[in-house]
Protein backbone atom coordinates (compact mmCIF):
# COMPACT_ATOMS: atom_id res chain seq x y z
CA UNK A 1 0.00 0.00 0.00
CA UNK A 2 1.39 3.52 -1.20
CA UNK A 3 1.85 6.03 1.90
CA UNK A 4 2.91 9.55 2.11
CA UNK A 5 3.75 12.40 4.42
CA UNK A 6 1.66 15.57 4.72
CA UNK A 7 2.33 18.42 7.23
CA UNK A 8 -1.42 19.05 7.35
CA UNK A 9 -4.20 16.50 7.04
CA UNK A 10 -7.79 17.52 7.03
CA UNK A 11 -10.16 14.32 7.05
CA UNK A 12 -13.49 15.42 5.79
CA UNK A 13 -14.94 17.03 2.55
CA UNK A 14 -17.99 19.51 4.12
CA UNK A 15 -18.15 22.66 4.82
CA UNK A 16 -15.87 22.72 8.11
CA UNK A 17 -13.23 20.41 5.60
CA UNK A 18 -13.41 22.80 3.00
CA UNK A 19 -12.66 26.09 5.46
CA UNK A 20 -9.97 24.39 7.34
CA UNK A 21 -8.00 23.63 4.03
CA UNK A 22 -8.49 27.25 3.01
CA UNK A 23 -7.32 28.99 5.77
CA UNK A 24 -4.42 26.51 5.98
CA UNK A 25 -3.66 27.13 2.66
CA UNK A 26 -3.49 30.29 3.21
CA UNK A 27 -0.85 29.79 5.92
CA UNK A 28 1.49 27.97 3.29
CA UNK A 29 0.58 24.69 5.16
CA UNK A 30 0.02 22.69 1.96
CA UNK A 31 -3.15 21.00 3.34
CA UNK A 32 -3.84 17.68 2.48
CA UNK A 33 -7.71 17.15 2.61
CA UNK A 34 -8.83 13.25 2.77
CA UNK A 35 -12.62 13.82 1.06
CA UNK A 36 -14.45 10.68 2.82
CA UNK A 37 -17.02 8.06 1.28
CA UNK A 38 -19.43 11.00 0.74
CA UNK A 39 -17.50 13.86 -0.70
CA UNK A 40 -19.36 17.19 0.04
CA UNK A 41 -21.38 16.15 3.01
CA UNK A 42 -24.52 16.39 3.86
CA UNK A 43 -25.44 19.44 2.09
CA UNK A 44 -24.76 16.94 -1.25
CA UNK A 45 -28.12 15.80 -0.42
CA UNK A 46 -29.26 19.02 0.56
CA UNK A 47 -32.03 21.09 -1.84
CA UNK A 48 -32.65 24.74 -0.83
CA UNK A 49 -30.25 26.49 1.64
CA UNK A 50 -31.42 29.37 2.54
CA UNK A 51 -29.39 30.47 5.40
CA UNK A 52 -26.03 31.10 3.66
CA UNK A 53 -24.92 34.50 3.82
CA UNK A 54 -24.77 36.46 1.08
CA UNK A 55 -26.92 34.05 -1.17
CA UNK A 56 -29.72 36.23 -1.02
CA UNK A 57 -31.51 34.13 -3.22
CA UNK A 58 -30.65 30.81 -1.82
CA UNK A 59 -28.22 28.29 -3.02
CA UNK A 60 -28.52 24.80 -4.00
CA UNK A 61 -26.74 22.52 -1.78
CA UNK A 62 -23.85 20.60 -4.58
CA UNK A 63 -24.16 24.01 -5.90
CA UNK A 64 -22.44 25.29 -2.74
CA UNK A 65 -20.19 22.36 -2.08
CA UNK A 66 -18.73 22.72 -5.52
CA UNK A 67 -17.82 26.13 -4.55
CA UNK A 68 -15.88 25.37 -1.73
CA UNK A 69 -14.19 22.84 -2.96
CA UNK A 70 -12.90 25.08 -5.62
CA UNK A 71 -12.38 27.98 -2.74
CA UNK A 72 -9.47 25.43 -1.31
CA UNK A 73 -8.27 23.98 -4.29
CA UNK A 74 -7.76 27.74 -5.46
CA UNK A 75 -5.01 27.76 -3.11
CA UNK A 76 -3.39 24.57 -4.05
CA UNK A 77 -5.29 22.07 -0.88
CA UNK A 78 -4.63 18.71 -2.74
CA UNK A 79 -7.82 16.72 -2.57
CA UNK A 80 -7.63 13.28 -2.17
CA UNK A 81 -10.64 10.77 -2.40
CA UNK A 82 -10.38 8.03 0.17
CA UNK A 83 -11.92 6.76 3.04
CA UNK A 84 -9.80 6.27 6.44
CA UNK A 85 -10.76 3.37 8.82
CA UNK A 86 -7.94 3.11 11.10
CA UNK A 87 -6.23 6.23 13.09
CA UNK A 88 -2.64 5.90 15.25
CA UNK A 89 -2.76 8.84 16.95
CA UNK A 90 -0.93 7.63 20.36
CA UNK A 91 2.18 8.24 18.33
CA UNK A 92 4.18 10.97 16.32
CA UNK A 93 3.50 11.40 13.56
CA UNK A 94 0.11 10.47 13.35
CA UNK A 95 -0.48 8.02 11.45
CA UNK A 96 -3.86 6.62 9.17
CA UNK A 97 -4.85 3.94 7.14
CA UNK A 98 -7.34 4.33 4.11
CA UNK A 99 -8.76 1.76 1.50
CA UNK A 100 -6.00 3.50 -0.75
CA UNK A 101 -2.87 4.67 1.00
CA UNK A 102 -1.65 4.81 4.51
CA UNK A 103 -1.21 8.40 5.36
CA UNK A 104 1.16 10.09 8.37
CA UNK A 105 0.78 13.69 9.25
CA UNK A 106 2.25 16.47 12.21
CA UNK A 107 -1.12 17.57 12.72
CA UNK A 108 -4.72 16.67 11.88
CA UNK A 109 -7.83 18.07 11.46
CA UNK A 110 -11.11 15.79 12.10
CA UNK A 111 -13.82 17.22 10.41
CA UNK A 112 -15.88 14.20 8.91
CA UNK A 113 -19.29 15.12 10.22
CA UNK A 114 -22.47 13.64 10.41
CA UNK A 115 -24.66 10.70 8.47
CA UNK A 116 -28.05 9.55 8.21
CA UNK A 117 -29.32 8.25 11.60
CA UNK A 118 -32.57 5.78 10.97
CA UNK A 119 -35.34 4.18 13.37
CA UNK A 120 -33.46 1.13 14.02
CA UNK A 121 -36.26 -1.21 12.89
CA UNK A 122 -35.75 -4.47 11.77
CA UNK A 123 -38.49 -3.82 8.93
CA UNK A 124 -36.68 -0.95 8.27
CA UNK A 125 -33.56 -2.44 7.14
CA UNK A 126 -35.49 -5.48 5.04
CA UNK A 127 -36.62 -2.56 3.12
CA UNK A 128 -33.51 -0.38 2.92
CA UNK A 129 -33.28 0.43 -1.57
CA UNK A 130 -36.77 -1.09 -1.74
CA UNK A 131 -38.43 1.67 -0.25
CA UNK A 132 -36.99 2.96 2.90
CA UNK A 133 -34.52 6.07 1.76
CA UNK A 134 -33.31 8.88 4.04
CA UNK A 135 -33.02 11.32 1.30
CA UNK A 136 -35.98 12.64 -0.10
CA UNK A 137 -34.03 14.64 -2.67
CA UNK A 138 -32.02 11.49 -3.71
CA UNK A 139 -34.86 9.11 -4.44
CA UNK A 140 -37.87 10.98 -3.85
CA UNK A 141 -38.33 11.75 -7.82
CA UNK A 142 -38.68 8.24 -8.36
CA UNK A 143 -42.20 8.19 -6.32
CA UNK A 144 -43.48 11.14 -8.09
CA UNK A 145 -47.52 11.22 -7.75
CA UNK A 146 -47.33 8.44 -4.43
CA UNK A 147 -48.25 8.28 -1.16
CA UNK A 148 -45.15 8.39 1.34
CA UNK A 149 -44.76 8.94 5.00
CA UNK A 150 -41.58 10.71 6.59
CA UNK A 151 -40.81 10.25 10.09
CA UNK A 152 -39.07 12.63 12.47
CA UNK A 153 -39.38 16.26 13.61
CA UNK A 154 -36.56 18.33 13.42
CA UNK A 155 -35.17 20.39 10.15
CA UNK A 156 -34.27 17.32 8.26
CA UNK A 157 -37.52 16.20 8.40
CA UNK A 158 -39.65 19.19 7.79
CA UNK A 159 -37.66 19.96 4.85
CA UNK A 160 -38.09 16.63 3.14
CA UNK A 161 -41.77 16.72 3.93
CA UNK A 162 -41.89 20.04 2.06
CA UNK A 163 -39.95 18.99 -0.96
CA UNK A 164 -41.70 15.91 -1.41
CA UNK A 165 -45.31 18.08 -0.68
CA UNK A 166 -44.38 19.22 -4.44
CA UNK A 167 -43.81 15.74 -6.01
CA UNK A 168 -45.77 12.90 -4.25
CA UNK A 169 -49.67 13.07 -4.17
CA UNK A 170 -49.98 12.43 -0.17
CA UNK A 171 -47.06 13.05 2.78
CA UNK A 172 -47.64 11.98 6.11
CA UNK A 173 -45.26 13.25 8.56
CA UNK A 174 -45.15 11.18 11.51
CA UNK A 175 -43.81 12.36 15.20
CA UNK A 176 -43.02 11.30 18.68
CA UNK A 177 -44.02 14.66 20.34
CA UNK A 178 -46.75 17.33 19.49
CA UNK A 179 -44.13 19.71 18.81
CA UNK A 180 -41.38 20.67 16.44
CA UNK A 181 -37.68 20.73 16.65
CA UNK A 182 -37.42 22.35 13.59
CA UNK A 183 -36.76 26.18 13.17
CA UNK A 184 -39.66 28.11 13.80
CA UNK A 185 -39.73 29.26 9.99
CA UNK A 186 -39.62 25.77 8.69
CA UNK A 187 -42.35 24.96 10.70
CA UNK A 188 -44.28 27.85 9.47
CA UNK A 189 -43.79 26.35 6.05
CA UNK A 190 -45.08 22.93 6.75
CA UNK A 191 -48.25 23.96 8.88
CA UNK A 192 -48.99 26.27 5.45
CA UNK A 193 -48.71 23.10 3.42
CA UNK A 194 -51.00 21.00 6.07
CA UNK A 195 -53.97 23.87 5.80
CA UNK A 196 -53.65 23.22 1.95
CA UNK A 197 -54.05 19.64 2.65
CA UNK A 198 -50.76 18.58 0.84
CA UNK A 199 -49.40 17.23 4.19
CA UNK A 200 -50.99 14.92 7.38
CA UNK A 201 -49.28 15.68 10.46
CA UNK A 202 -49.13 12.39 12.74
CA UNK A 203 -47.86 13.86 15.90
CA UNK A 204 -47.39 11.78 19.50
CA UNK A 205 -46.57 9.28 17.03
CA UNK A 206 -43.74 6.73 16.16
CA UNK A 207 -43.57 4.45 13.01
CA UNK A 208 -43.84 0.59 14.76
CA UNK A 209 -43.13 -1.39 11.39
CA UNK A 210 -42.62 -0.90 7.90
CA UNK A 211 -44.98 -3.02 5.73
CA UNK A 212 -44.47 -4.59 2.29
CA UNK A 213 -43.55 -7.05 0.21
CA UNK A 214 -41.63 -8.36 -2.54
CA UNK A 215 -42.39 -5.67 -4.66
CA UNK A 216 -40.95 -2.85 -1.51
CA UNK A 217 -42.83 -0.87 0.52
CA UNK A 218 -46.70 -0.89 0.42
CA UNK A 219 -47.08 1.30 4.32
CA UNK A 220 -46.27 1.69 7.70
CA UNK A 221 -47.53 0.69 11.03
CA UNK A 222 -48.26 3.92 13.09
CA UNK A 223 -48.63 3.87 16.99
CA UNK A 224 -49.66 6.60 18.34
CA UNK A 225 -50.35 7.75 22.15
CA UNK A 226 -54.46 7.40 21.32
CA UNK A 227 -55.66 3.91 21.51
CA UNK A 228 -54.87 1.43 18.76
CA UNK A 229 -52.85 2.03 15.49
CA UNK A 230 -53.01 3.26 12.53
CA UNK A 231 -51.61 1.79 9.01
CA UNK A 232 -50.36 4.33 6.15
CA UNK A 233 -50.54 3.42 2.85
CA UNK A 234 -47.42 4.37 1.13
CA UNK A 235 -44.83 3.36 -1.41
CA UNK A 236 -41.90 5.04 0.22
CA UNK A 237 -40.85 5.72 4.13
CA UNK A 238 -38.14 8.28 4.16
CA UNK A 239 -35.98 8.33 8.05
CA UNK A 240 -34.96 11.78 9.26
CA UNK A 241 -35.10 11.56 12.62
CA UNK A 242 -31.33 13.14 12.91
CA UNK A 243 -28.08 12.51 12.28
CA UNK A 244 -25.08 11.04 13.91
CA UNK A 245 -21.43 12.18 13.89
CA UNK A 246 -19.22 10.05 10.57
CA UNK A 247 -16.18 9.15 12.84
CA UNK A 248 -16.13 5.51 12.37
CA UNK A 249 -12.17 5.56 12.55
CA UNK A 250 -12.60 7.21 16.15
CA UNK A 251 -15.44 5.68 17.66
CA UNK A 252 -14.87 3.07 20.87
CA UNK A 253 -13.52 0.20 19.97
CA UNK A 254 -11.04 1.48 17.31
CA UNK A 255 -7.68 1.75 16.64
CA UNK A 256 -6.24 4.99 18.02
């Protein structure tokens, strides 16, 4: 396996990646930036962003990512795509291994992010390609004019449900509490889209089992905090309940 020294390693392709390699580029520290299995982050999967400032009009998330990778390769950050699994760091210089090359460094910068967190059902996972998605803008054009359900509360989730309000014929949005995580003008937007009846709120909810067969999904099981449950028809369950952090070279149990 190849290996190489960089004074500066930066292990992660998003937006906290991308600024790390420019300002370190700027210092004449020749950054080395390791992009990750999912090069550009979250925001890669990401549709309107309307909270970056000075895009007055908005910004499409690859849109954006394409811009800073260009930002940091504008002052020469060498971008490398490869996925570390195992980290040294107990010695000097640090020292990682990827599916391509085994990297050492004199300093590092960890800045892989987040991934998609779902329910942890078993149904779930029987259905994962075959229905169950947690990226509405990835696959949701493929259930245009469907029924689907969405599950979770916070901005992920809101913002799906809206996107997929203007594709699919029906979106339920199923969750645990009777209030919203999300920012206050997301949730604005979705309650707008409920009074023109393009999305059911499920609230004091939680999805108990995903339902289908060998074709994919065909519903979910709903159980709610009123007596009984409910069943959803739908040909597509999308999981954005949140997300959790992409270390999986510096989680317990590895290699350090």
């Amino acid at each position: 396996m190849a290996a190489r020294h960089a004074r500066l390693l930066i292990l992660g392709s998003g937006p906290a990646g991308y600024t790390a390699a420019v300002y370190a580029a700027r210092a004449n520290l020749r950054p080395v930036l390791i992009a990750g299995i999912a090069q550009g982050g979250q925001l890669m999967t990401t549709t309107d962003v309307d909270n970056w400032p000075a895009d007055a009009e908005g910004v499409q998330g690859p849109d954006l990512m394409q811009r800073f990778q260009k930002h940091a390769e504008r002052f020469e950050t060498e971008v490398i795509a490869d996925q570390i699994h195992t980290a040294r760091l107990g010695q000097r210089p640090f020292v990682l291994e990827g599916d391509m090359a085994s990297y050492s460094c004199d300093a590092l910068v960890i800045a892989t992010g987040a991934t998609a967190k779902y329910l942890g059902l078993p149904s779930e996972q029987k259905f994962m390609g075959r229905g169950v998605s947690a990226c509405a803008t990835c696959d949701g054009f493929f259930f245009k004019g469907q029924d689907v359900v969405v599950a979770g509360g916070g901005n992920t989730a809101v913002e799906e449900a809206l996107y997929l309000a203007n594709i699919c014929s029906g979106v339920v949005l199923v969750h645990r509490r009777d209030k919203f995580r999300a920012e206050k003008i997301m949730v604005d937007k979705l309650m707008k889209r409920v009074a023109e009846g393009k999305i059911r709120l499920e609230l004091d909810a939680v999805v108990e089992e995903v339902l289908g067969d060998a074709r994919g999904v065909s519903g979910v099981r709903v159980k709610t905090s009123r007596p009984g449950r409910q069943t959803a028809s739908a040909r597509r369950a999308f999981s954005s309940p949140s997300g959790t952090r992409r270390t999986p070279a510096f989680s317990p149990g590895s290699s350090r």
